[in-house]
C-alpha atoms as a PDB file:
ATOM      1  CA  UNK A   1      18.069   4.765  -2.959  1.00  0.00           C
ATOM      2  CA  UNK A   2      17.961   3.304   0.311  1.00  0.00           C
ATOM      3  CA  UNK A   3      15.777   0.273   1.821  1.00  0.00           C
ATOM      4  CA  UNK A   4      13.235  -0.528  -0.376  1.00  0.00           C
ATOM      5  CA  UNK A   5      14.086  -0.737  -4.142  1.00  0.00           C
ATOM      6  CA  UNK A   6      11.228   1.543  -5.214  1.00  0.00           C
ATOM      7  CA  UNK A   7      11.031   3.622  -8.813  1.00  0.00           C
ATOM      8  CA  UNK A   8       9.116   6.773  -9.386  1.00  0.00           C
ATOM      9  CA  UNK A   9       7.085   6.114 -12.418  1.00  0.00           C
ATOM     10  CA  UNK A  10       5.976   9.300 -14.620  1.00  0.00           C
ATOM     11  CA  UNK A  11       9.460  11.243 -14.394  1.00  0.00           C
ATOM     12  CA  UNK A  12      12.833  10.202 -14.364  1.00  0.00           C
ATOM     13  CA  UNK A  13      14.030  11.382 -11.082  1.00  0.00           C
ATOM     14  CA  UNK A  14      12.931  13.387  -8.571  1.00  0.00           C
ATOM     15  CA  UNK A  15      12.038  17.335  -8.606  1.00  0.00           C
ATOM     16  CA  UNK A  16      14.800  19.604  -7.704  1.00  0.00           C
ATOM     17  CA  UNK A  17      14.474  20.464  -3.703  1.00  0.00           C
ATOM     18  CA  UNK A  18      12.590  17.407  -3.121  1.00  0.00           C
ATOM     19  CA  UNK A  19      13.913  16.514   0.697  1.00  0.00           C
ATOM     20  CA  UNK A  20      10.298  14.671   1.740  1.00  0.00           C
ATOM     21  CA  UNK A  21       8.696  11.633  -0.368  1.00  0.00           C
ATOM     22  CA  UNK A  22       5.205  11.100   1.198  1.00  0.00           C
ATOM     23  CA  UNK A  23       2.459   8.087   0.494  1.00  0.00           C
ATOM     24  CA  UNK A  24      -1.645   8.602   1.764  1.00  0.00           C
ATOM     25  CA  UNK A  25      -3.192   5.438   2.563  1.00  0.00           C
ATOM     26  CA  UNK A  26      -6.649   4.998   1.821  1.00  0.00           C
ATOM     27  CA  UNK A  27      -8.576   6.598   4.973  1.00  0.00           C
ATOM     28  CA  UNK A  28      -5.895   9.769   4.262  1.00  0.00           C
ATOM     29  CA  UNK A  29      -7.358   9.846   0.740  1.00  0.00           C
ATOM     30  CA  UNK A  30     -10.771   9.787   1.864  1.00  0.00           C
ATOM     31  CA  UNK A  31     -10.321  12.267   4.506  1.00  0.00           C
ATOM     32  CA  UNK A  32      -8.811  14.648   2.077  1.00  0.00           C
ATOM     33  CA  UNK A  33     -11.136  14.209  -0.514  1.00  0.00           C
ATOM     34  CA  UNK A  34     -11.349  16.216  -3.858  1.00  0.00           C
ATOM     35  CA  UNK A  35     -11.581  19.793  -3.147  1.00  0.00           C
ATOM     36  CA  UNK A  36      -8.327  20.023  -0.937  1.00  0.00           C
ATOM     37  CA  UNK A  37      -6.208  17.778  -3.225  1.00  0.00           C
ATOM     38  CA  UNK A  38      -4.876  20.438  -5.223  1.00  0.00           C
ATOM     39  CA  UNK A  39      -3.935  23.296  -2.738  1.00  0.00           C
ATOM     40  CA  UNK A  40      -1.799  20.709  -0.741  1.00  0.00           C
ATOM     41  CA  UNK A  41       0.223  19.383  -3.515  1.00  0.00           C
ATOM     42  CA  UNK A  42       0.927  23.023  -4.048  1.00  0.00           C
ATOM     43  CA  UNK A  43       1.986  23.739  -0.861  1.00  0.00           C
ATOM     44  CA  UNK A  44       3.678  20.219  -0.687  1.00  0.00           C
ATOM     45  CA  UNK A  45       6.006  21.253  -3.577  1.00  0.00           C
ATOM     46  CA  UNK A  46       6.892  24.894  -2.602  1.00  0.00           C
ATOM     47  CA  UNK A  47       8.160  22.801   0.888  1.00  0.00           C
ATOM     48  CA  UNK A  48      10.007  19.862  -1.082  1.00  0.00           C
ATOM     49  CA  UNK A  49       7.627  17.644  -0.855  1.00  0.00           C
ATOM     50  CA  UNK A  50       6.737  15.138  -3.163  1.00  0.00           C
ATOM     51  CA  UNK A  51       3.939  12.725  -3.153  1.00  0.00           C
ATOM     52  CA  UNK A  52       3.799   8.924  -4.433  1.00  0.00           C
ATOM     53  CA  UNK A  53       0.466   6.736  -5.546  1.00  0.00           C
ATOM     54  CA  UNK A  54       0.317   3.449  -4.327  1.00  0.00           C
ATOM     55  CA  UNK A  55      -1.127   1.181  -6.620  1.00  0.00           C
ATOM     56  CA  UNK A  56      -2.698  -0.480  -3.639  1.00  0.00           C
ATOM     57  CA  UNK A  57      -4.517   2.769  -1.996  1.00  0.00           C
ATOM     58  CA  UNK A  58      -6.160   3.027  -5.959  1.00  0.00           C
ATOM     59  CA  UNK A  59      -7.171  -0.466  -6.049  1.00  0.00           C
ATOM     60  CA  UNK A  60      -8.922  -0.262  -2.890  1.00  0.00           C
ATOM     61  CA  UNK A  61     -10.562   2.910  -3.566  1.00  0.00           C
ATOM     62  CA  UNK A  62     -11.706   1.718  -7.592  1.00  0.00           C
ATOM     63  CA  UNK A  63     -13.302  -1.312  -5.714  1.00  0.00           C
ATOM     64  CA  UNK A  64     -16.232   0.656  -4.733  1.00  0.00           C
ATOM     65  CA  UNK A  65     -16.800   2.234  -8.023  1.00  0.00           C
ATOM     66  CA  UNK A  66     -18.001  -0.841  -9.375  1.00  0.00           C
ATOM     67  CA  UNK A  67     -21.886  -0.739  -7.884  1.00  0.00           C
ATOM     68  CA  UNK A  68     -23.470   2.867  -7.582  1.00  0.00           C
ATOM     69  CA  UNK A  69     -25.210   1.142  -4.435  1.00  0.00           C
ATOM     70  CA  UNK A  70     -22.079   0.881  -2.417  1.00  0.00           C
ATOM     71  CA  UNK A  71     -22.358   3.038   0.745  1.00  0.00           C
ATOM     72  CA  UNK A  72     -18.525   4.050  -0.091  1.00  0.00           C
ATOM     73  CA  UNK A  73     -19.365   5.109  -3.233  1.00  0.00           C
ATOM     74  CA  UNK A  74     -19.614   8.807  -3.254  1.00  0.00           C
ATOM     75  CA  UNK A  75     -16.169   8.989  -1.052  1.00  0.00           C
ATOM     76  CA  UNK A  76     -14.822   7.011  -2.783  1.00  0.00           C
ATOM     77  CA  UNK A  77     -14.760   8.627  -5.858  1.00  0.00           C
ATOM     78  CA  UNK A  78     -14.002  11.866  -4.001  1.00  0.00           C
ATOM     79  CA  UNK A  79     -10.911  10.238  -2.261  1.00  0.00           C
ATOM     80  CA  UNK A  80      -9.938   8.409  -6.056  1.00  0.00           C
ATOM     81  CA  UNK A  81      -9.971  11.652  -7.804  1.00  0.00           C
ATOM     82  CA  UNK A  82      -8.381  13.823  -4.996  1.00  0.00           C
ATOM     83  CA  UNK A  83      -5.337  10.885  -4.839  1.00  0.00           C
ATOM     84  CA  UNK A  84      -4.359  11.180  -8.606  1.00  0.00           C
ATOM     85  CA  UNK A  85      -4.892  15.218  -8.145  1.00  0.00           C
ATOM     86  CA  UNK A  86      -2.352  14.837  -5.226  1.00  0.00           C
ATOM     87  CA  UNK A  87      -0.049  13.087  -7.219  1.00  0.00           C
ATOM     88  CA  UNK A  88       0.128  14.500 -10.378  1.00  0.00           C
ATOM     89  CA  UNK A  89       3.082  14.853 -11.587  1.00  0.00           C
ATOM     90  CA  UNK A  90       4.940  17.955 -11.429  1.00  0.00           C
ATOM     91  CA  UNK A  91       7.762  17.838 -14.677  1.00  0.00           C
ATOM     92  CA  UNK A  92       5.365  20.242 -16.542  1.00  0.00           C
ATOM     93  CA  UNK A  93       4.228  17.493 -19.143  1.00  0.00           C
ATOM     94  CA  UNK A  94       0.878  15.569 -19.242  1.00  0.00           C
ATOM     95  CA  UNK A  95       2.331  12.223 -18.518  1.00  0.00           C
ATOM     96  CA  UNK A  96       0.108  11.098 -15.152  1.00  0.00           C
ATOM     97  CA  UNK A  97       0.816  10.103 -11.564  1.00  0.00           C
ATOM     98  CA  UNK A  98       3.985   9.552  -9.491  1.00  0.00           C
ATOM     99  CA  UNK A  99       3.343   6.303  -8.486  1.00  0.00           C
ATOM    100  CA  UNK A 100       4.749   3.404  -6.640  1.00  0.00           C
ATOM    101  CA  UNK A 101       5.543  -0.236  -7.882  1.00  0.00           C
ATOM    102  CA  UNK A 102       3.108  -2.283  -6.741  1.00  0.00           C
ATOM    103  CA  UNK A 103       4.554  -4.249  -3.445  1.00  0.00           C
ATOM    104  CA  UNK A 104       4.483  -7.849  -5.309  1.00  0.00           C
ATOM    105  CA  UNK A 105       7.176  -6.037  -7.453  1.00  0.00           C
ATOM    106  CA  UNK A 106       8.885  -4.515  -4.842  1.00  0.00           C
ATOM    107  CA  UNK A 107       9.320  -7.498  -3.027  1.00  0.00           C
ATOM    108  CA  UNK A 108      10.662  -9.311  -5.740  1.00  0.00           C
ATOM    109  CA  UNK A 109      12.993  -7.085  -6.995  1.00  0.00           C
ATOM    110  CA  UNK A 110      14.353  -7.039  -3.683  1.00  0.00           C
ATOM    111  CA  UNK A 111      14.660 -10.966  -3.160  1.00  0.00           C
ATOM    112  CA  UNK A 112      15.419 -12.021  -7.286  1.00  0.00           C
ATOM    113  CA  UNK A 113      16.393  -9.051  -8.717  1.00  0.00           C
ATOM    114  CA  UNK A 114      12.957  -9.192 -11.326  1.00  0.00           C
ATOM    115  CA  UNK A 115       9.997  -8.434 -11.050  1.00  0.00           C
ATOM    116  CA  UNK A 116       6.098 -10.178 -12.261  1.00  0.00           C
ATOM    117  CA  UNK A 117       5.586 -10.288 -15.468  1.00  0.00           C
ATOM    118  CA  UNK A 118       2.187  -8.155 -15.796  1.00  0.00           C
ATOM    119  CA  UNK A 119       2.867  -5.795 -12.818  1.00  0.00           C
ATOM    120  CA  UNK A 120       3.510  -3.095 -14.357  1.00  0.00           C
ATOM    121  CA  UNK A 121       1.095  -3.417 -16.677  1.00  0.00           C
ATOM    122  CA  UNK A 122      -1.435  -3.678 -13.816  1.00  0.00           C
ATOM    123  CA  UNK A 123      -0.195  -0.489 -12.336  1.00  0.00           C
ATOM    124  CA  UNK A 124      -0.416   1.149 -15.349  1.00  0.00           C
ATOM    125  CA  UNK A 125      -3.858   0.114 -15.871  1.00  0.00           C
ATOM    126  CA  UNK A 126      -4.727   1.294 -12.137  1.00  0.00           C
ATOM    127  CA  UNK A 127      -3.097   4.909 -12.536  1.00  0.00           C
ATOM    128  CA  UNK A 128      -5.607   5.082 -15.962  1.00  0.00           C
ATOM    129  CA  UNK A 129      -8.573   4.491 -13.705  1.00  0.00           C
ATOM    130  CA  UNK A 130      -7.360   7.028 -11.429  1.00  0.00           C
ATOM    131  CA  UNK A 131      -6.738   9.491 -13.944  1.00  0.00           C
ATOM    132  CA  UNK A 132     -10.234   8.337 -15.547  1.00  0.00           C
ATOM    133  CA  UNK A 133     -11.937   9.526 -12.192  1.00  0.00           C
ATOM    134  CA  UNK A 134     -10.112  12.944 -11.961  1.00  0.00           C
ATOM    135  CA  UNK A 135     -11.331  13.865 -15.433  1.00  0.00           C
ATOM    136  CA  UNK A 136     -14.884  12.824 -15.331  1.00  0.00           C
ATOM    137  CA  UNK A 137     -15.752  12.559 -11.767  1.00  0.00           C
ATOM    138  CA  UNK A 138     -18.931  12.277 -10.736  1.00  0.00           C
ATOM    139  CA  UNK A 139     -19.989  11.307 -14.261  1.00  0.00           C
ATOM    140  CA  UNK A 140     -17.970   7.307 -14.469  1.00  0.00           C
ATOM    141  CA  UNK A 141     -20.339   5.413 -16.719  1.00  0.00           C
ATOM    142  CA  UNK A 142     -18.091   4.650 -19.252  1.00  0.00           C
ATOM    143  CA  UNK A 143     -18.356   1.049 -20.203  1.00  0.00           C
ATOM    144  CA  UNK A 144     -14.794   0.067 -20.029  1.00  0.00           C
ATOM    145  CA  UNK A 145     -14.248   2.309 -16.945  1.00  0.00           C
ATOM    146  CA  UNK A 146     -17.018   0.227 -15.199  1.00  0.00           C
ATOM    147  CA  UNK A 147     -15.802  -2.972 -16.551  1.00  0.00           C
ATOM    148  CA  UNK A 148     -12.511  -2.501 -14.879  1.00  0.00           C
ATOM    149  CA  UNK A 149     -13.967  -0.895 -11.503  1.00  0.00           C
ATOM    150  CA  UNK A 150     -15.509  -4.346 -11.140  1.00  0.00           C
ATOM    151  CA  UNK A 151     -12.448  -6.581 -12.054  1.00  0.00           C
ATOM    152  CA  UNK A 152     -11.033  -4.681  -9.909  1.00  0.00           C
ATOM    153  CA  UNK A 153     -13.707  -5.232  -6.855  1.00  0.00           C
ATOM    154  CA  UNK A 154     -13.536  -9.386  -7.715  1.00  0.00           C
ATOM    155  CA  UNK A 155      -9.576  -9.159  -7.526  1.00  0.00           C
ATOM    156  CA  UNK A 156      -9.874  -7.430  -4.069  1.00  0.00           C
ATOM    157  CA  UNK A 157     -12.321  -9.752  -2.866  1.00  0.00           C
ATOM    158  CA  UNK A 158      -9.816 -12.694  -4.178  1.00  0.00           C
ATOM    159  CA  UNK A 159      -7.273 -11.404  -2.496  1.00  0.00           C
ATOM    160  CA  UNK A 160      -9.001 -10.916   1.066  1.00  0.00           C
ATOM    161  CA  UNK A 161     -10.309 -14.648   0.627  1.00  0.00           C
ATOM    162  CA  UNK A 162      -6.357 -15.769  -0.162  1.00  0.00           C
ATOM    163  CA  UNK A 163      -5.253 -13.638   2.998  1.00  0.00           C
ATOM    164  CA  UNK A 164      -7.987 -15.189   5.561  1.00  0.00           C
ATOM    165  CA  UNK A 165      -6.577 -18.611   3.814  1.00  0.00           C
ATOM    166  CA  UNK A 166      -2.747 -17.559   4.512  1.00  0.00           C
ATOM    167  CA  UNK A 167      -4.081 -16.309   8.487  1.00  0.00           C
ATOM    168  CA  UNK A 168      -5.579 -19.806   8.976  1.00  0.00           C
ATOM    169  CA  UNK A 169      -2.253 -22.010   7.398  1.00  0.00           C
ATOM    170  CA  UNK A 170      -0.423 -19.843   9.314  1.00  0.00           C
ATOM    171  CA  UNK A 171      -2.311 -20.316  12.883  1.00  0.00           C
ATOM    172  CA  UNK A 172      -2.844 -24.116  11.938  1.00  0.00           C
ATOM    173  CA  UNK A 173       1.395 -24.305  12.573  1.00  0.00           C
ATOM    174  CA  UNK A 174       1.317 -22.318  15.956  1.00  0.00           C
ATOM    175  CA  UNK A 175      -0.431 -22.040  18.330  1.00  0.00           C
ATOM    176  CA  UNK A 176       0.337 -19.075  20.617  1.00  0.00           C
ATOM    177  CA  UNK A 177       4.229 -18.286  19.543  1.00  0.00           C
ATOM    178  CA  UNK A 178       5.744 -15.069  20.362  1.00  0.00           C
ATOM    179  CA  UNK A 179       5.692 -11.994  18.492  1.00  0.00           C
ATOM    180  CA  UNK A 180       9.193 -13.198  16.811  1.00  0.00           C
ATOM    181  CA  UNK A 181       8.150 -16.599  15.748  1.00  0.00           C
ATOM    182  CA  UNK A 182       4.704 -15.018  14.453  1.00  0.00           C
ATOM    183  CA  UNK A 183       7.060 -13.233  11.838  1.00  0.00           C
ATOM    184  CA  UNK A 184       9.532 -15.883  11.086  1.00  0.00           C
ATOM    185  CA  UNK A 185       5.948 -18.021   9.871  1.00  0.00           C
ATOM    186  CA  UNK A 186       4.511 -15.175   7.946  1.00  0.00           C
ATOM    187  CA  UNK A 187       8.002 -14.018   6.400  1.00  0.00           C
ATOM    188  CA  UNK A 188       8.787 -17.328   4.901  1.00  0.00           C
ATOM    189  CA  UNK A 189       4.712 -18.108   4.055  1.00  0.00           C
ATOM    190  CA  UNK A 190       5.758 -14.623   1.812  1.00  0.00           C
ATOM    191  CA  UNK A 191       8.935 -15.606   0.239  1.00  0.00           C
ATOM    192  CA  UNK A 192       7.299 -18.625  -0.675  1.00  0.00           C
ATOM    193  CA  UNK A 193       4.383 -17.085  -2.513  1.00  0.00           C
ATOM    194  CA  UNK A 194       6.957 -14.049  -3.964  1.00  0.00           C
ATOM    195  CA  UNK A 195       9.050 -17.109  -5.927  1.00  0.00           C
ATOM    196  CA  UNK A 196       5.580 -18.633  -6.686  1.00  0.00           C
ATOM    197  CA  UNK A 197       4.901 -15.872  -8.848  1.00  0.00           C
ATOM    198  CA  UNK A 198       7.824 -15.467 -10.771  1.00  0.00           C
ATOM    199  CA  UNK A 199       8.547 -19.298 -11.372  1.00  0.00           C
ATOM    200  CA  UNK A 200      11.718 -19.194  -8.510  1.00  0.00           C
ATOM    201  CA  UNK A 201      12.313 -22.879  -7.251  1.00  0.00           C
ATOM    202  CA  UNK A 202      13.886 -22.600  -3.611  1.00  0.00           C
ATOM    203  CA  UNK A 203      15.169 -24.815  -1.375  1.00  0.00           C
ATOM    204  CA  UNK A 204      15.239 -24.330   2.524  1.00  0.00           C
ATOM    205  CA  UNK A 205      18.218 -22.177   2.926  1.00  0.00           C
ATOM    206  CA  UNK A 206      17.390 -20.126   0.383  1.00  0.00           C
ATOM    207  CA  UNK A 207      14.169 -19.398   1.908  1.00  0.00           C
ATOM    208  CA  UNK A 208      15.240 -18.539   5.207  1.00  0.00           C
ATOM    209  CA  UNK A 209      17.818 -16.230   3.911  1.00  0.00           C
ATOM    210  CA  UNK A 210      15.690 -14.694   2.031  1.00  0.00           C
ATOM    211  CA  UNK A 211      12.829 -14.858   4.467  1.00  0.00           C
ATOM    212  CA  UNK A 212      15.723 -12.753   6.647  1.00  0.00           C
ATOM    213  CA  UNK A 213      16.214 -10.159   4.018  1.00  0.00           C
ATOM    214  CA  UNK A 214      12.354  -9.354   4.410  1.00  0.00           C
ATOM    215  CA  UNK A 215      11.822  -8.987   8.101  1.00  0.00           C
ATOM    216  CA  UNK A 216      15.204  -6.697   8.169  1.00  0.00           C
ATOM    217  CA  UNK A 217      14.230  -4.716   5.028  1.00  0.00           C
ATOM    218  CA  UNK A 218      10.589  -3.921   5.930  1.00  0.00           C
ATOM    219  CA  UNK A 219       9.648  -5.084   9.521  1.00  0.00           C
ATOM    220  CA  UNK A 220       7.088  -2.962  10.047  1.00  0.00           C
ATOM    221  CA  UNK A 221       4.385  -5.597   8.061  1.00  0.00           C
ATOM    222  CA  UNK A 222       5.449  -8.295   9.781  1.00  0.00           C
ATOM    223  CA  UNK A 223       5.244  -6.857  13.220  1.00  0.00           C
ATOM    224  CA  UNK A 224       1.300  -5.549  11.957  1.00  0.00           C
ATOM    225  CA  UNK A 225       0.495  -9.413  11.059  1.00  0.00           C
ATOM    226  CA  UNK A 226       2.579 -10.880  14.105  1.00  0.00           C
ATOM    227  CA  UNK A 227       0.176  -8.395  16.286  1.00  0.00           C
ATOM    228  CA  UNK A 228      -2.673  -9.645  14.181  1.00  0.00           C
ATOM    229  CA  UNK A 229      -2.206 -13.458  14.537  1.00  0.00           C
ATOM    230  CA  UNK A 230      -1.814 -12.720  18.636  1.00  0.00           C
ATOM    231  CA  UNK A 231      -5.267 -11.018  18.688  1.00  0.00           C
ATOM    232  CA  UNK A 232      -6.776 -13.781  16.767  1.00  0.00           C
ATOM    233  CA  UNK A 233      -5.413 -16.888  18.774  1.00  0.00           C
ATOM    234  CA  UNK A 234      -6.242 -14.495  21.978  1.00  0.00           C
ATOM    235  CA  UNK A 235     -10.216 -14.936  21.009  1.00  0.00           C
ATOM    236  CA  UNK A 236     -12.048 -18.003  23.038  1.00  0.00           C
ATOM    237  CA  UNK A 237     -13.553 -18.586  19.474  1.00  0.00           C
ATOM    238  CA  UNK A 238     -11.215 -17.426  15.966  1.00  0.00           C
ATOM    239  CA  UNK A 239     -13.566 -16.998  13.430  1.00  0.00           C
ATOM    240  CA  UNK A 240     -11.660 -15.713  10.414  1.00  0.00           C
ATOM    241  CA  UNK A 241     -14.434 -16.059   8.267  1.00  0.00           C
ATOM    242  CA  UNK A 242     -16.878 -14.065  10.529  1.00  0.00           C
ATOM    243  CA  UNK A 243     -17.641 -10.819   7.915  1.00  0.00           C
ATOM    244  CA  UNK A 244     -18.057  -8.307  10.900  1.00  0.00           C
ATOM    245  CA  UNK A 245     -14.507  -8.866  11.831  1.00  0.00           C
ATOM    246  CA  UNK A 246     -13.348  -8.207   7.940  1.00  0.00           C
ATOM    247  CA  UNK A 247     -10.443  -9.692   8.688  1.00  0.00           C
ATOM    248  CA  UNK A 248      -9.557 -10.105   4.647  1.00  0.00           C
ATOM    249  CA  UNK A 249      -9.286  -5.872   4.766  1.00  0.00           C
ATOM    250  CA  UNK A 250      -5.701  -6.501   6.501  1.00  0.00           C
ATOM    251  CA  UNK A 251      -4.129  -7.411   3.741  1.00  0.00           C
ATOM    252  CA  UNK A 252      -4.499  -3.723   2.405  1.00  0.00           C
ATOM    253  CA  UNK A 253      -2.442  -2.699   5.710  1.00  0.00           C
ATOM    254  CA  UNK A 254       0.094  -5.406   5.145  1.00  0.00           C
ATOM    255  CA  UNK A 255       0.648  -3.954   1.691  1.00  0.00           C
ATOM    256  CA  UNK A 256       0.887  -0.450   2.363  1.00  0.00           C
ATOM    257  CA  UNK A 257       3.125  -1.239   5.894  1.00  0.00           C
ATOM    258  CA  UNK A 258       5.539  -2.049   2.886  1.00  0.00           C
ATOM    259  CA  UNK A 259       5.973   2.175   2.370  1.00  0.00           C
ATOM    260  CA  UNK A 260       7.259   2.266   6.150  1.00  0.00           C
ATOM    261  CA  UNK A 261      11.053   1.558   7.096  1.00  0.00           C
ATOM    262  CA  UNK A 262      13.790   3.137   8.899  1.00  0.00           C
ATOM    263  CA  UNK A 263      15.822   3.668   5.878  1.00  0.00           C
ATOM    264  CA  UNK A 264      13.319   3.989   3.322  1.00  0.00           C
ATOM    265  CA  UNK A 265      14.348   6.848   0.982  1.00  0.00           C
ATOM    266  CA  UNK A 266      14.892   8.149  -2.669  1.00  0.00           C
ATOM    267  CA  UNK A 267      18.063   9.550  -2.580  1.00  0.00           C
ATOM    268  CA  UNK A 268      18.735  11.881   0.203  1.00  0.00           C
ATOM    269  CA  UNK A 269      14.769  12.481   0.534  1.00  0.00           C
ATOM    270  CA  UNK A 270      12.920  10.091   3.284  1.00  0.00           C
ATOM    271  CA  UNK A 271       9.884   8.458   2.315  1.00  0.00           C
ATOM    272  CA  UNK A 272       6.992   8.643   4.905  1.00  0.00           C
ATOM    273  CA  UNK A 273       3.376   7.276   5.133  1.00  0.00           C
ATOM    274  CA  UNK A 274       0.526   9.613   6.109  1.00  0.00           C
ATOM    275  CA  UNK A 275      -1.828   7.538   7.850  1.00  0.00           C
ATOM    276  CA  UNK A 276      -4.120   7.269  11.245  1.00  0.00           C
ATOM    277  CA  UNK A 277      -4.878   3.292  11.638  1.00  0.00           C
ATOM    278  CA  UNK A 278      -3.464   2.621  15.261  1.00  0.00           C
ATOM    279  CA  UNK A 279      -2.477  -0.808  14.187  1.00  0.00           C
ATOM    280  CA  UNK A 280      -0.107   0.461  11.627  1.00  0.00           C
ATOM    281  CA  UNK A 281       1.171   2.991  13.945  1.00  0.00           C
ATOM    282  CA  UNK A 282       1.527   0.460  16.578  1.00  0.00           C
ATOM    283  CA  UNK A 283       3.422  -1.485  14.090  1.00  0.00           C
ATOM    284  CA  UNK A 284       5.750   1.042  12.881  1.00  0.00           C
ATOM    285  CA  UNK A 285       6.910   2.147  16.260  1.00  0.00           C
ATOM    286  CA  UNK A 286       7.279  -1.657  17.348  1.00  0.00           C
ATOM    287  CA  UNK A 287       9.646  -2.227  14.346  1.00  0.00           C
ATOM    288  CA  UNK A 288      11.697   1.265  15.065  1.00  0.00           C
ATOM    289  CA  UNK A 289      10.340   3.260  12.894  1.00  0.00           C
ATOM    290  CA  UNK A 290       7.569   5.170  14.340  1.00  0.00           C
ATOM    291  CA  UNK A 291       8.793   8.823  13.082  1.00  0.00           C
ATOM    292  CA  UNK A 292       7.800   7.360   9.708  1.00  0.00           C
ATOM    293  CA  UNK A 293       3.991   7.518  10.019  1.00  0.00           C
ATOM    294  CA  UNK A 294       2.606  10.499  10.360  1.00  0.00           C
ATOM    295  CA  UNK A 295      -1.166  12.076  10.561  1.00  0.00           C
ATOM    296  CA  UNK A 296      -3.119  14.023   7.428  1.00  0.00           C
ATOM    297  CA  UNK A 297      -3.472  16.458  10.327  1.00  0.00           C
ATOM    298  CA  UNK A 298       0.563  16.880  11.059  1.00  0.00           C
ATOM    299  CA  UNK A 299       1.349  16.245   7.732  1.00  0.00           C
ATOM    300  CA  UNK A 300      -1.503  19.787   6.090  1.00  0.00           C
ATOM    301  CA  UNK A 301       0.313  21.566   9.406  1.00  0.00           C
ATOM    302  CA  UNK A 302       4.083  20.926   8.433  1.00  0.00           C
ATOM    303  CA  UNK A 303       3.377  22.650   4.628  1.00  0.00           C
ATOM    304  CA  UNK A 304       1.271  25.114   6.206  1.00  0.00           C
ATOM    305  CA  UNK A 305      -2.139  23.685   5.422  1.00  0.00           C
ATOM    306  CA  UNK A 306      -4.376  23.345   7.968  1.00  0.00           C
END
């Protein structure tokens, strides 16, 4: 594989024919929904096309299942059931989703060669959740399941808190830098937290180098947070912790800008993102890759769904 060291979980390699690996982020999931799910991985796979999980895009969607009141509830579930439908596997055996590592892993395994201890333990837990949905949707009241939907809603709000606190160490250091210097900060801020997790002690050349090996890997992140931090220091007033702005919900982008990259591929087949946020877009075609995000719309059309 080239670019991103990424593993298929749920089947040892790919199908036979496969010449397209696609990821939905969330808003593609809850655009599809349920009821479509099925006919386009059908028609995915009679045109080659595979589709991944991300971890991320089933974290994000279990988050509302954790309080019946949420206004996203109902979608949702729709858009968490439809996703593992979508990504079933297709070997012929019960054994769950194609999924993604989680990025965390993928980052790591690209800068020290191992990966966090409990990730794929975590991913595994998320693909049960998803599978959970698809077989008892709209009927989720099991105990456990619920006990996990909210652990899974406090580690997403944990994790938009730590973001809005990485956005203001970050702007605290520059002021108004260019788009280049924006990603040199946020790159090495990232390499720093990657080792953090798995124990790594690095000095100062070893984080630049490997602060390198991210921005030329997967750019297209960096160039979404280096647009970010302009828009931010661009405001008469930042207020990062201002909860119309949701500024925390970027770290969801960040992650799944980690599917994007020139050479981002399983073997001979391309990966691509189906997505419609103009930010990541924006992103993608700033960092060279723009071909590589595509719309639910174009994407139904090219396998004849419409």
């Amino acid at each position: 594989m080239t670019g991103p060291n990424t593993a298929i979980k749920g089947q040892a390699q790919l199908p036979p024919g496969t010449t397209r690996i696609v990821t939905f982020d969330t808003n593609a999931y809850r655009r599809l929904g349920r009821n479509k799910a099925k006919a386009l991985r059908q028609r995915e796979r009679e045109a080659g096309v595979l589709a991944l999980a991300s971890p991320i895009v089933i974290q994000e969607l279990a988050a509302h299942l954790a309080d019946q009141s949420d206004p996203d509830y109902k979608y949702c579930m729709g858009a968490l059931a439809g996703l593992a439908e979508h990504t079933w596997s297709p070997s012929g055996q019960d054994i769950g989703l194609c999924l993604h590592p989680d990025t965390r892993s993928t980052m790591c395994r690209q800068l020290f060669g191992v990966i966090p201890p409990d990730a794929e333990q975590r991913v595994k837990d998320l693909s049960t959740l998803a599978v959970y949905v698809k077989d008892n949707a709209p009927t989720i009241n099991d105990p456990r399941a619920v006990g996990n939907f909210r652990r899974c809603a406090a580690f997403v709000e944990e994790q938009e808190k730590q973001w809005v606190k990485m956005m203001r160490d970050v702007l605290a250091q520059n002021t108004a830098p260019s788009v280049d210097v924006w990603i040199q900060g946020v790159t090495t801020l990232t390499v720093i937290n990657q080792a953090l997790l798995i124990g790594h002690k690095l000095d100062v050349a070893d984080i630049q180098q490997k602060a390198k090996i991210l921005t030329n890997v997967f750019p297209v992140p960096f160039h979404l947070v280096a647009t970010l931090m302009q828009r931010v220091t661009a405001m008469a007033k930042p207020a990062l912790d201002d909860p119309k702005k949701k500024w925390g919900n970027y770290v969801w982008d960040f992650h799944i800008c980690f599917y994007v990259g020139a050479s981002h591929a399983i073997g001979d087949a391309k990966m691509y993102l189906v997505a419609g946020d103009k930010q990541i877009v924006k992103a993608a075609a700033a960092a060279g890759c723009g071909d590589r995000v595509i719309s639910i719309e174009d994407h139904m059309k090219s396998v004849g769904l419409s």
